[in-house]
Protein backbone atom coordinates (compact mmCIF):
# COMPACT_ATOMS: atom_id res chain seq x y z
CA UNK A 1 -7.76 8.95 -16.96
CA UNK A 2 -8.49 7.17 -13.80
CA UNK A 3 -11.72 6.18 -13.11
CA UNK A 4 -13.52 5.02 -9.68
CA UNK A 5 -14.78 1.14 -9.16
CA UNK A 6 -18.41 1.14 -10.02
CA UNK A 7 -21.02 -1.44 -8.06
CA UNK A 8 -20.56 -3.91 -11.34
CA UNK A 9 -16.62 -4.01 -10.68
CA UNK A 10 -17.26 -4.53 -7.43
CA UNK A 11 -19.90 -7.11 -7.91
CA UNK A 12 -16.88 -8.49 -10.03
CA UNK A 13 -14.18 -8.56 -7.67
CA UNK A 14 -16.89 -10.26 -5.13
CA UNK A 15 -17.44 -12.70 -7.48
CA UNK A 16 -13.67 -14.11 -7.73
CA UNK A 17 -13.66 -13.80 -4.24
CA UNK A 18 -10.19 -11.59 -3.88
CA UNK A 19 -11.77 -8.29 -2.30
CA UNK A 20 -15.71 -7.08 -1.94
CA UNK A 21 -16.52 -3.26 -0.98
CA UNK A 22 -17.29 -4.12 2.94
CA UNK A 23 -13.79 -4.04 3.64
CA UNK A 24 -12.34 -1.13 5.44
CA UNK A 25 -11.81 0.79 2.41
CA UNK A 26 -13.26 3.91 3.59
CA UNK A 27 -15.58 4.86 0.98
CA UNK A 28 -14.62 2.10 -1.72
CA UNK A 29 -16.58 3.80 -4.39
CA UNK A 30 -13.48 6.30 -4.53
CA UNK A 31 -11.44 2.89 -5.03
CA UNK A 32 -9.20 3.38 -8.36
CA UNK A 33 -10.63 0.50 -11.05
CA UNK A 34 -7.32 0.28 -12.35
CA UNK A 35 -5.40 0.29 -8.65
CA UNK A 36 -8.02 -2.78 -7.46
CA UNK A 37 -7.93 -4.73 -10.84
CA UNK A 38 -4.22 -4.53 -12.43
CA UNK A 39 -2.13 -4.22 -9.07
CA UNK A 40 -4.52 -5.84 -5.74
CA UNK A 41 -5.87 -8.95 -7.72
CA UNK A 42 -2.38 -9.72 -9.04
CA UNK A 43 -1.02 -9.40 -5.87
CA UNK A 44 -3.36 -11.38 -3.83
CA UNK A 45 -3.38 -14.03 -6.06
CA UNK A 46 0.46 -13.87 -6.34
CA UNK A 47 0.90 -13.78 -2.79
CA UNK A 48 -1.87 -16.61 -2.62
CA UNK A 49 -2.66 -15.18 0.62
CA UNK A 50 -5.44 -12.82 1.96
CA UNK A 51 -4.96 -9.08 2.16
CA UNK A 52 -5.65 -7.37 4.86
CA UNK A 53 -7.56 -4.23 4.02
CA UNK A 54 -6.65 -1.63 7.42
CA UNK A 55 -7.66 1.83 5.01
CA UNK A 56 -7.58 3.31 1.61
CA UNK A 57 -9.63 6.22 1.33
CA UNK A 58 -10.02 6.71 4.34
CA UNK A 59 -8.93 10.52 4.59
CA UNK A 60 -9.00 11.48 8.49
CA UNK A 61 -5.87 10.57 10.12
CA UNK A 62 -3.65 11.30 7.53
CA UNK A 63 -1.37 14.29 6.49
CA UNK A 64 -2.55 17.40 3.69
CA UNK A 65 -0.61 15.72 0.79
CA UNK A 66 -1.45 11.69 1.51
CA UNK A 67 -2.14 9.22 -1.22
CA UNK A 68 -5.71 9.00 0.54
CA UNK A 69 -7.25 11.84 -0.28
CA UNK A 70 -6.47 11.33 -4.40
CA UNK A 71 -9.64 10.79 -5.87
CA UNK A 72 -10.04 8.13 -7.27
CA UNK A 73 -7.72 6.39 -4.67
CA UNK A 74 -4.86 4.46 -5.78
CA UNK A 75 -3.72 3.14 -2.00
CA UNK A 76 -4.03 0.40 0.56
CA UNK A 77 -2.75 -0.02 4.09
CA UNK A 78 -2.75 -3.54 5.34
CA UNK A 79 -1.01 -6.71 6.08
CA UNK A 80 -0.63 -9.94 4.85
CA UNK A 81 0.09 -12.57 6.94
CA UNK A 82 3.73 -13.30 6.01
CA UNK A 83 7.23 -11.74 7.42
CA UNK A 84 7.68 -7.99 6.32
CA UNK A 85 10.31 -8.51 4.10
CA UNK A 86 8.08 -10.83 1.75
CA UNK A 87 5.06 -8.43 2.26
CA UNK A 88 7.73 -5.38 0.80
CA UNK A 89 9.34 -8.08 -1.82
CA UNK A 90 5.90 -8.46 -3.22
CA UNK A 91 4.54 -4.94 -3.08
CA UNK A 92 8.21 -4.20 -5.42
CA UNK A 93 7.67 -7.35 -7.78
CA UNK A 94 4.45 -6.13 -8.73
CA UNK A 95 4.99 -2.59 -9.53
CA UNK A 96 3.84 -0.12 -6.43
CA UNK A 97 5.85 2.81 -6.43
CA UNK A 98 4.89 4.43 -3.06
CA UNK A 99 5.81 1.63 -0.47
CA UNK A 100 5.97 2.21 3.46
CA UNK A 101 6.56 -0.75 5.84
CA UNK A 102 5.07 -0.26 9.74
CA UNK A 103 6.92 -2.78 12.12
CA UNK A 104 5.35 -0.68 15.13
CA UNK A 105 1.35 -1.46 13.82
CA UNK A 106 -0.52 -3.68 16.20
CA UNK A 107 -0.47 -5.98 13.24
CA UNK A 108 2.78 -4.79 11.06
CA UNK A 109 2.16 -3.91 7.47
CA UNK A 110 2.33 -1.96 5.12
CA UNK A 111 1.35 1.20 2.32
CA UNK A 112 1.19 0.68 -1.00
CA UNK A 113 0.17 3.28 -3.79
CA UNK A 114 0.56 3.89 -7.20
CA UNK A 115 1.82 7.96 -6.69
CA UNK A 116 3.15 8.32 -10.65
CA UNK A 117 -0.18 7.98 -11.57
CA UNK A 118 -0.31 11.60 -9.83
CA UNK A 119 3.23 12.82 -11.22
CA UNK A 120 4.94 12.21 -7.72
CA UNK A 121 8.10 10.03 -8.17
CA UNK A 122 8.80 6.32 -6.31
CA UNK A 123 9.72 6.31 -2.77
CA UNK A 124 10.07 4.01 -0.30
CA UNK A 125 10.07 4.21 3.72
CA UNK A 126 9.64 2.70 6.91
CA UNK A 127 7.86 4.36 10.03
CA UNK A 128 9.76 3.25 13.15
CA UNK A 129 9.79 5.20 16.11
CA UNK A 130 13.26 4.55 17.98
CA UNK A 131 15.67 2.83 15.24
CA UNK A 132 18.32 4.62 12.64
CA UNK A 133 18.57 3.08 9.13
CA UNK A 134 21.73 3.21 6.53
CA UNK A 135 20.98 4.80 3.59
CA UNK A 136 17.92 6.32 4.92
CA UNK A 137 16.68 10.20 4.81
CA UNK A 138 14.96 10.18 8.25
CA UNK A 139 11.92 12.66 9.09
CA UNK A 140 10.76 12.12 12.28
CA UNK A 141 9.90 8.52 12.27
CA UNK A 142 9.66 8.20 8.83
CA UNK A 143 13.30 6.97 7.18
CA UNK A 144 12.92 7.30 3.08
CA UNK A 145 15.32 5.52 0.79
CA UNK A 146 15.78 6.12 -2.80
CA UNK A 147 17.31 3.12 -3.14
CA UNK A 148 15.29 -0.30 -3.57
CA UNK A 149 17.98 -2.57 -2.40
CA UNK A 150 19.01 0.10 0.55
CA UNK A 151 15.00 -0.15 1.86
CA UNK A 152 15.10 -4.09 1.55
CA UNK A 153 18.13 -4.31 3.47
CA UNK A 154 16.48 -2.21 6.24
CA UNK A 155 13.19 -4.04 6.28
CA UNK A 156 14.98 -7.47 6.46
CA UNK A 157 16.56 -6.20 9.67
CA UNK A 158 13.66 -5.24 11.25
């Protein structure tokens, strides 16, 4: 079962000084415990940088079927403040399964969600607006890969 971050978790989290529930969120009582403590806090402290919170649960904006409107919310747009590619190596090392990359943002950055948690299988994309990638199953401007190394090729071209 997933649960939702309580005040104590986030009075936890606060207190190791990786993330606090002021961040843009959206409503981060709908935050995923699990999502916040076993994949963020890894990855901030892996990345031994600060993330960037842009959304979560935010759910306006965003189509019928997104990642932020599970509840709880097992998602994050933002940025860290390294090149793409490491910001996608990262997300990959430490286990997200729904990864999306967003050269065009005013800051580029990226998704990252934990869909099998919801029976939905890995995917990964990038949202680009004028550029073709190999390998890629384009909708619109979203190009999906299947294939890991196929998506990290892409990104490192960017």
């Amino acid at each position: 079962m997933i649960t939702a971050m309580c005040p104590d978790d986030w009075t936890l989290m606060e207190k190791h000084g990786h993330f606090n529930r002021n961040e843009n969120w959206g409503d981060s009582s709908r935050m995923s415990t699990a999502f916040v403590f076993a994949y963020l806090w890894p990855l901030r402290r892996g990345v031994a940088k600060s993330i960037h919170v842009n959304n979560a649960s935010e759910q306006t904006g965003h189509s019928r079927k997104s990642m932020h409107k599970q509840n709880p919310c097992s998602v994050i747009d933002g940025y860290i403040n390294i090149p793409l590619i490491d910001q996608a190596t990262a997300l990959i090392e430490y286990d997200f399964d729904g990864i999306g990359i967003y050269p065009e943002w005013n800051t580029p950055g990226f998704h990252a969600d934990k869909r099998t948690w919801y029976g939905l299988p890995k995917v990964y994309w990038i949202r680009h607006s004028d550029r073709t990638f190999e390998g890629a199953n384009q909708k619109g401007d979203y190009h999906y890969f299947a294939d890991v190394d196929k998506f990290l090729n892409a990104v490192r071209g960017l």
